[in-house]
Protein backbone atom coordinates (compact mmCIF):
# COMPACT_ATOMS: atom_id res chain seq x y z
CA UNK A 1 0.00 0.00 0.00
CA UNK A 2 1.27 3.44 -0.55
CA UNK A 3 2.25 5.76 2.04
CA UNK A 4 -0.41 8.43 3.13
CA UNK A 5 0.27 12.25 2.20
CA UNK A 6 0.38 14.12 5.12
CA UNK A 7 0.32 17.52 5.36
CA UNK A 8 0.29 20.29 8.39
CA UNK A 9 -1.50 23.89 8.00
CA UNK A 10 -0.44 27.04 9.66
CA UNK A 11 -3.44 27.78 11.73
CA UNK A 12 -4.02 31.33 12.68
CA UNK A 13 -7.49 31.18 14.08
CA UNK A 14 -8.91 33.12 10.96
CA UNK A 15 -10.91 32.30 7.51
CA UNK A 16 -8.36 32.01 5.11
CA UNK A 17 -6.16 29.23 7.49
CA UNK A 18 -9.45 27.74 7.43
CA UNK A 19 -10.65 27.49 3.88
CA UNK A 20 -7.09 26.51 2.83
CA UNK A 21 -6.94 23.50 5.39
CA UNK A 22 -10.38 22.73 4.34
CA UNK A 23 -9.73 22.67 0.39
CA UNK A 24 -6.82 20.45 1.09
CA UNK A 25 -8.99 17.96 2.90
CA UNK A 26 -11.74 17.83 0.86
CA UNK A 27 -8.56 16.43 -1.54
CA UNK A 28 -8.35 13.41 0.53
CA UNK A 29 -4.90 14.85 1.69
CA UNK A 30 -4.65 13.72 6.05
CA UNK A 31 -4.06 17.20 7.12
CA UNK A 32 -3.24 18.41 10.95
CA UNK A 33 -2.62 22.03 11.92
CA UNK A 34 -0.04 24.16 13.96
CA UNK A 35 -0.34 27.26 15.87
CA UNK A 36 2.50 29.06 16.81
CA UNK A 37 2.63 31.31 20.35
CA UNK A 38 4.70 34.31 19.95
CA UNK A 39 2.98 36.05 23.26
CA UNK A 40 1.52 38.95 20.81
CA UNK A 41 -1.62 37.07 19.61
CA UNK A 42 -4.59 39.59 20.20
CA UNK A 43 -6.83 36.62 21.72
CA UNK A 44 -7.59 35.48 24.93
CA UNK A 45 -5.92 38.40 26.94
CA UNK A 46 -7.84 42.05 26.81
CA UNK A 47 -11.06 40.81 25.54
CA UNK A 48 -11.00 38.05 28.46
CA UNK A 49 -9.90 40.83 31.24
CA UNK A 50 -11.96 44.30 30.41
CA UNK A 51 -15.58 44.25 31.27
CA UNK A 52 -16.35 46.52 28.06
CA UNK A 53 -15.37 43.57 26.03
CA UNK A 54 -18.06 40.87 27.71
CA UNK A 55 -19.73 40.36 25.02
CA UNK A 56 -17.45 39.08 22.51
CA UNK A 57 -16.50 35.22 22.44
CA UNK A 58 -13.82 34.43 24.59
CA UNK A 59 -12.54 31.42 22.30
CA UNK A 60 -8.93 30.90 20.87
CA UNK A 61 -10.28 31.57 17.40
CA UNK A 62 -7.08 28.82 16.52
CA UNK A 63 -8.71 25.97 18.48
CA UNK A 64 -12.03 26.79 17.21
CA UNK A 65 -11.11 26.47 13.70
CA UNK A 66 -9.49 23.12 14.25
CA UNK A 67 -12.90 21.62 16.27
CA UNK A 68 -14.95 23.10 12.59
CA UNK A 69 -12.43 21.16 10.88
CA UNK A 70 -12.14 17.86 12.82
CA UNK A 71 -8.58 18.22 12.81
CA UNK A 72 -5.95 17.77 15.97
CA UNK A 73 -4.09 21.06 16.62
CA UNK A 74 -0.33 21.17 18.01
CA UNK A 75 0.15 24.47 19.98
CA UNK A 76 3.61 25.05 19.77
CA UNK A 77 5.45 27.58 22.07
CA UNK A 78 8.02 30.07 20.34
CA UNK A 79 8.36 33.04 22.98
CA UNK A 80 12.36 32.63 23.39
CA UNK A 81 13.01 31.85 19.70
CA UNK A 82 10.44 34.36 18.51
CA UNK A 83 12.51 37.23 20.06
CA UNK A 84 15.14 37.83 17.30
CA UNK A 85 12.70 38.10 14.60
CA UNK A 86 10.53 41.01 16.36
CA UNK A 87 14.25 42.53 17.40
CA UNK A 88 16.02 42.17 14.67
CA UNK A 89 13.84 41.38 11.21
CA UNK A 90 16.19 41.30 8.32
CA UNK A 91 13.22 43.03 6.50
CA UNK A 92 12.27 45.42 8.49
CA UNK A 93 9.09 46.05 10.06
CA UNK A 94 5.57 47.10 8.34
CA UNK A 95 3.88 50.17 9.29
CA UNK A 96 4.67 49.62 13.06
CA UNK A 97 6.50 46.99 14.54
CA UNK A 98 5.28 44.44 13.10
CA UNK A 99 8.18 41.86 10.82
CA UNK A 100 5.69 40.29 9.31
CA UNK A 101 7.49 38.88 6.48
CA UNK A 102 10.16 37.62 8.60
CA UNK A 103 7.66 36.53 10.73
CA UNK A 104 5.78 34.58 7.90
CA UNK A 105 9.46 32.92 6.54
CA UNK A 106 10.33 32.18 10.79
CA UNK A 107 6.74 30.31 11.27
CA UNK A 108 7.15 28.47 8.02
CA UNK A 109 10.64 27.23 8.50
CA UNK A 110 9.47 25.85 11.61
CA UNK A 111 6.63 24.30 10.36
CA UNK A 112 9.48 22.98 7.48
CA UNK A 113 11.28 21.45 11.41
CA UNK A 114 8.09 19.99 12.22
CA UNK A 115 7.06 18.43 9.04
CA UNK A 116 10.60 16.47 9.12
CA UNK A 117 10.41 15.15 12.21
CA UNK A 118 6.54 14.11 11.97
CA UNK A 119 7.19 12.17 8.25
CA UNK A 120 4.46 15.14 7.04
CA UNK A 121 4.88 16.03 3.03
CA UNK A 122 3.86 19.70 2.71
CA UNK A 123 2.86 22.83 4.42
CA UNK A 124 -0.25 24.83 3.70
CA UNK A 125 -1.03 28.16 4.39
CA UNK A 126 -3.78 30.93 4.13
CA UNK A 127 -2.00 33.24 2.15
CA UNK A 128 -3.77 35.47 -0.42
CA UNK A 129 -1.77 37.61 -2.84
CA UNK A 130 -2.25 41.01 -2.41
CA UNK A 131 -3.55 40.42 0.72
CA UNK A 132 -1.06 42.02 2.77
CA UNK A 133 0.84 44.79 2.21
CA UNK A 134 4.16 43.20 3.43
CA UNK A 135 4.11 39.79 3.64
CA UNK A 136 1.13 38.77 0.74
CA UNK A 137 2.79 40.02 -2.25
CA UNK A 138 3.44 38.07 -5.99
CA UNK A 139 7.50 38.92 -4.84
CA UNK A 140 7.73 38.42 -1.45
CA UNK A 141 5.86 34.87 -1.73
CA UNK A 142 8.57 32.90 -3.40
CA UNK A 143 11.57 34.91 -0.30
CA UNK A 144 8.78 33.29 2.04
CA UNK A 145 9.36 29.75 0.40
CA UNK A 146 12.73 30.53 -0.38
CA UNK A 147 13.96 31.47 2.98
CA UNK A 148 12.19 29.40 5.07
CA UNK A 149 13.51 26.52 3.34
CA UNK A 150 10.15 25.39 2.55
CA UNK A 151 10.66 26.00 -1.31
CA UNK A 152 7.96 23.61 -3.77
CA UNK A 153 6.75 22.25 -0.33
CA UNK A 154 5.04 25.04 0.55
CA UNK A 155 1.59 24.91 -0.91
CA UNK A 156 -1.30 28.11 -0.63
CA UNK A 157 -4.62 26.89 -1.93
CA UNK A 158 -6.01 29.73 -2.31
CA UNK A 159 -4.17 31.38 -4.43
CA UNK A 160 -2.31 28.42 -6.16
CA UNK A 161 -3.43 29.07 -9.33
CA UNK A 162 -1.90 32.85 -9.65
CA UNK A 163 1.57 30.92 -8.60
CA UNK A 164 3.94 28.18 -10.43
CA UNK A 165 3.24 24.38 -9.58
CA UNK A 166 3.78 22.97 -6.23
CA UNK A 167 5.63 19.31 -5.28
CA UNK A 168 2.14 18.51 -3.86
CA UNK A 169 0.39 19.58 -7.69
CA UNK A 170 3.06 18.10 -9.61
CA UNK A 171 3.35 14.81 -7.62
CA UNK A 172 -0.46 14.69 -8.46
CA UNK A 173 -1.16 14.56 -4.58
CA UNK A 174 -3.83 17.14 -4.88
CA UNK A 175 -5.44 18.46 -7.97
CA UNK A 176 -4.45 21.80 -9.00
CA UNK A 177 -8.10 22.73 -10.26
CA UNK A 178 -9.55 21.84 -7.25
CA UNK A 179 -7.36 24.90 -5.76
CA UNK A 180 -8.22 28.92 -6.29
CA UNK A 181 -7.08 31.64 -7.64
CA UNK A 182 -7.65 34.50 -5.15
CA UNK A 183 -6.37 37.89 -5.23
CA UNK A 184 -6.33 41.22 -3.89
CA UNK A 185 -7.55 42.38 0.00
CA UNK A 186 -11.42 41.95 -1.12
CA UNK A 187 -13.04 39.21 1.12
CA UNK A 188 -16.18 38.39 -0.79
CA UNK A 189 -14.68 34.89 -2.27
CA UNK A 190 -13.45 34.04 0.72
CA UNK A 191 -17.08 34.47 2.58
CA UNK A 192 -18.73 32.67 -0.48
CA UNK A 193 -16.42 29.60 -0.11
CA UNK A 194 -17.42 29.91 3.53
CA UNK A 195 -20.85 29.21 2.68
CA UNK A 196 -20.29 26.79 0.47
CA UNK A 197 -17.78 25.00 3.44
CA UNK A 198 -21.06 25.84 5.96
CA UNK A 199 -18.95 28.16 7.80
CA UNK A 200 -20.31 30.48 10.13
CA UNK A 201 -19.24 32.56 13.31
CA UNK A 202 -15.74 32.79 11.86
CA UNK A 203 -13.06 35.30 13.15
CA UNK A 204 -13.12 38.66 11.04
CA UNK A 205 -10.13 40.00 9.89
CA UNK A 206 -9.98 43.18 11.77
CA UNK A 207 -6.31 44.41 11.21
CA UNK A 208 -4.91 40.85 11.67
CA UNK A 209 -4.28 38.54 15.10
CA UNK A 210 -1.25 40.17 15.83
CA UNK A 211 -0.24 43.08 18.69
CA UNK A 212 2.42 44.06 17.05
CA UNK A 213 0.37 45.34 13.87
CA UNK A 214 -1.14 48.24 16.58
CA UNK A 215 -0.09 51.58 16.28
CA UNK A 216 -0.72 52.04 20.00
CA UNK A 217 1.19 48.96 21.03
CA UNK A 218 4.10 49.74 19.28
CA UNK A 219 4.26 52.40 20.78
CA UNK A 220 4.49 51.20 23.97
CA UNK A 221 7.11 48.64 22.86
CA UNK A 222 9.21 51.11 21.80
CA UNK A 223 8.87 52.96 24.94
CA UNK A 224 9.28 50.26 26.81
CA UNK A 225 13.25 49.45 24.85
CA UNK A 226 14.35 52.91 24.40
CA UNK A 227 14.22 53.71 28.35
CA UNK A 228 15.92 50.19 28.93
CA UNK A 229 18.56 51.29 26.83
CA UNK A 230 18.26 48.15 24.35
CA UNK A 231 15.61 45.96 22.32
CA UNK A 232 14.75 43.46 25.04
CA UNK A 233 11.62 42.07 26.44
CA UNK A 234 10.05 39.16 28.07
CA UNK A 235 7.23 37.54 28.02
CA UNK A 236 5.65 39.43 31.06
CA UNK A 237 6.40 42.53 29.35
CA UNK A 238 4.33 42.59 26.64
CA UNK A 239 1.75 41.01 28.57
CA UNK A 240 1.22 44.02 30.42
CA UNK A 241 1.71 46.19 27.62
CA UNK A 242 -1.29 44.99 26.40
CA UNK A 243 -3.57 46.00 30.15
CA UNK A 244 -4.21 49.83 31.46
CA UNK A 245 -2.90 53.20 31.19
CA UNK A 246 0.57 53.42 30.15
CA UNK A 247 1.61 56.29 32.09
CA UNK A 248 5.28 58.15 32.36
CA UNK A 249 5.54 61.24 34.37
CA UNK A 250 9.29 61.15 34.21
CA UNK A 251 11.67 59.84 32.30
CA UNK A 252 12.80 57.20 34.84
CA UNK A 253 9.72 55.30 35.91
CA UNK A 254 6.31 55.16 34.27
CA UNK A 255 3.43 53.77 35.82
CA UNK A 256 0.45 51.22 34.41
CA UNK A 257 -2.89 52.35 35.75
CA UNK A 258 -6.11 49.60 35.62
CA UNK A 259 -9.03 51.20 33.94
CA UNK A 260 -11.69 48.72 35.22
CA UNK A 261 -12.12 45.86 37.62
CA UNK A 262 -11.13 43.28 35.75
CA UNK A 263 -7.72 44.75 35.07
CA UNK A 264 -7.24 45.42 38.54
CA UNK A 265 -7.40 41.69 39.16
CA UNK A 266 -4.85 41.12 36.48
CA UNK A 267 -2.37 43.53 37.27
CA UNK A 268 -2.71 42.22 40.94
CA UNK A 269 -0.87 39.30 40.03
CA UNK A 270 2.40 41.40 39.25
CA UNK A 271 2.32 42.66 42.75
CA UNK A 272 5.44 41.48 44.06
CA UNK A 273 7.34 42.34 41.09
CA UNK A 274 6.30 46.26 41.63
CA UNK A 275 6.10 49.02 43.41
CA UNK A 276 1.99 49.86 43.90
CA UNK A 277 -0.60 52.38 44.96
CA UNK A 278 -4.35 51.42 45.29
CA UNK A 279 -6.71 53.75 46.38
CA UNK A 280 -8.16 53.04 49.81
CA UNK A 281 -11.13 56.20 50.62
CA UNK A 282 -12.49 55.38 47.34
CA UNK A 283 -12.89 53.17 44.86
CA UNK A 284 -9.84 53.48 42.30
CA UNK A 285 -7.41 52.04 40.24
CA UNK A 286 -4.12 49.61 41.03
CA UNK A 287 -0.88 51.57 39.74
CA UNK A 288 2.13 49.10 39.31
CA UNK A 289 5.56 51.59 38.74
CA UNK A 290 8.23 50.87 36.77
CA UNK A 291 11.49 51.79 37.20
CA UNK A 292 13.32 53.68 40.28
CA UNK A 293 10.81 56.66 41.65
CA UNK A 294 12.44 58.75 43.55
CA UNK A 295 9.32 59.60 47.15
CA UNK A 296 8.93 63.07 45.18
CA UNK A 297 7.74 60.99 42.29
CA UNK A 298 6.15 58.67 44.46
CA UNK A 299 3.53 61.40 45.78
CA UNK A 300 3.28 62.29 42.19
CA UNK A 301 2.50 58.73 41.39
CA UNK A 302 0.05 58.68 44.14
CA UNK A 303 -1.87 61.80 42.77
CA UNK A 304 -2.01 60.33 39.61
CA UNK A 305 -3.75 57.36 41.27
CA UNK A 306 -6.31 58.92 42.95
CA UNK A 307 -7.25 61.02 39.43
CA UNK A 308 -8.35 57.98 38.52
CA UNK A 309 -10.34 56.91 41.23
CA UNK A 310 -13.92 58.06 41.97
CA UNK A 311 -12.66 60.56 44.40
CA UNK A 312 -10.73 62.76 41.88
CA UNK A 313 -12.92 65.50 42.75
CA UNK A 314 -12.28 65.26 46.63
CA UNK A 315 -9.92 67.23 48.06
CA UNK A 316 -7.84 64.32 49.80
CA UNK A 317 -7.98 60.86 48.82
CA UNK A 318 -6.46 58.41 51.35
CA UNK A 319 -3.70 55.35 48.96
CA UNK A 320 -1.69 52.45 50.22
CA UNK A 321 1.49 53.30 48.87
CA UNK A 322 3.42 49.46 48.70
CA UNK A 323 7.20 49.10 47.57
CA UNK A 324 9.10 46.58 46.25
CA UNK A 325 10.13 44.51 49.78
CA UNK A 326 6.28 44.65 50.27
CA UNK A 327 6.31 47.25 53.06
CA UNK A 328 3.10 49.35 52.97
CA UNK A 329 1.88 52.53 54.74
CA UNK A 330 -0.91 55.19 53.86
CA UNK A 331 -1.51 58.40 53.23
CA UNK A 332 -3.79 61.33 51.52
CA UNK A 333 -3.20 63.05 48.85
CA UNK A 334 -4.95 65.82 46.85
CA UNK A 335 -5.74 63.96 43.33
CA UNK A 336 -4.19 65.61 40.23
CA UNK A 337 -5.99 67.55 38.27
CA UNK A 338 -6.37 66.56 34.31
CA UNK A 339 -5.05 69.50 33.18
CA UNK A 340 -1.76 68.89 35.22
CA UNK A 341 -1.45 65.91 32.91
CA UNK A 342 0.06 66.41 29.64
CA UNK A 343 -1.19 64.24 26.81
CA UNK A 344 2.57 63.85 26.38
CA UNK A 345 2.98 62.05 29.53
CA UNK A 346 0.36 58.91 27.97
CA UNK A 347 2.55 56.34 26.25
């Protein structure tokens, strides 16, 4: 009997991962799918946390797509190894930080690992040309294949036909006419081969899965290396980039304010990394600081803290003022008023 073909599918948690997979199985082709964790996926951390966000589904879009598809899912963790390609991207970054095409040619190398040691034949992915202004482009698709390694292995089904032959099409593993020729960031075929598939409730593509693809957020990031000194982070970092108020006052510490409840909670559990102030009088924020405050910028800190609480029109609000052995003590202070706060000072 012959062998099987096997192949593995870049699962992002969106349509087009989907519909590719899907084509590719409906080839007879046994077909399981990866999902790579770079800690900058959008899901499952601020729409889980802020209240405002209840009523979206708190799902990882990635392990939804695989239940719709019947197929297993391997999760695989890339924090460490992730870190040189969002530092140092030998292509640069898009419009903010994000390295998406190094990113692309990173995830599809090591889907190009994985393949080898699991006996798979190919890779798909969701790619559309013209898709994406960085990494979805008629010239930038073959550096993906290229420089990942991947080369004729790499197959995207739905835009196959706008590209040369793949191993998989030439071997006669899958039929070529059974694949699409998609092109261009209009989603209409996509949602029509949705219905077709009986796909519904699927992830839209607003501005892409990825953190790093936020204006705002890359901001921080950058904030966040330039007062380090260096291009460095960990995974708690850009976890709680992605929770409150980013706020620096000075140049030396900054402080990350909770805007509801259920960021409160969250940033509680960095408590004994921090310095923190939490209202006491009133309800209020929790305020983790950053860097080395000297007790003048403390009692700033601590003004800045009650602004935010519901006493910031009282004229004292009483703040538990905790440092970083854990040693607390209390005290009033008159809350800041907004227009003693720059816009400059928001990060």
């Amino acid at each position: 009997m012959s062998k099987p073909i096997k192949a593995v599918s870049l699962i992002s948690g969106g349509l087009d991962s989907m519909l590719a997979t899907k084509a590719v199985m409906e080839q007879g082709v046994h077909v399981e799918g990866i999902n790579f964790f770079t800690g900058f996926c959008v899901e499952g951390h601020t729409h889980a946390i802020r209240k405002k966000d209840q009523k979206k589904p708190k799902r990882n879009n990635a392990l939804w797509v695989a239940e719709q598809l019947g197929i297993k899912l391997h999760i695989v963790d890339i924090v460490e190894e992730y870190k040189d390609v969002v530092i140092n991207p030998p292509h640069g970054y898009g419009a903010n930080l994000n390295p998406c095409l190094d990113c692309k040619i990173f995830m599809v190398h090591k889907a190009l690992e994985w393949i080898e040691k699991n006996d798979f034949d190919f890779i798909i992915t969701g790619e559309v040309i013209g898709q994406r202004p960085m990494s979805q482009r008629k010239d930038t698709m073959p550096v993906i294949a290229r420089e990942s390694g991947a080369e004729d292995r790499l197959l995207r089904p739905l835009c196959a036909r706008n590209l040369p032959p793949t191993l998989p099409e030439r071997e006669g593993w899958i039929s070529r006419d059974a694949l699409f020729g998609f092109s261009g960031r209009g989603r209409k075929p996509q949602m029509a081969l949705a219905k077709q598939y009986g796909f519904e409730d699927y992830a839209q593509p607003a501005g892409g899965c990825c953190f790093l693809t936020d204006e705002a957020y890359s901001h921080k990031l950058q904030d966040l290396w330039t007062h380090r000194g260096e291009k460095r982070y960990e995974l708690d970092d850009i976890m709680l980039l992605k929770v409150g108020r980013h706020i620096r006052p000075r140049e030396h510490f900054k402080m990350i304010v909770s805007r509801e409840e259920g960021e409160t909670r969250f940033l509680e559990g960095y408590r004994r990394q921090f310095a923190h102030i939490k209202t006491v009088s009133h309800a209020g924020p929790l305020s983790l600081i950053d860097g080395e405050p000297s007790e003048e910028d403390i009692m700033l800190a601590a003004r800045i803290t009650a602004r935010f609480s519901k006493g910031r029109n009282e004229p004292e609000v009483v703040v538990r003022i905790t440092d970083k052995t854990g040693e607390s003590r209390e005290i009033g202070v008159k809350p800041l008023p907004v227009e003693e706060m720059p816009e400059a000072w928001y990060v």
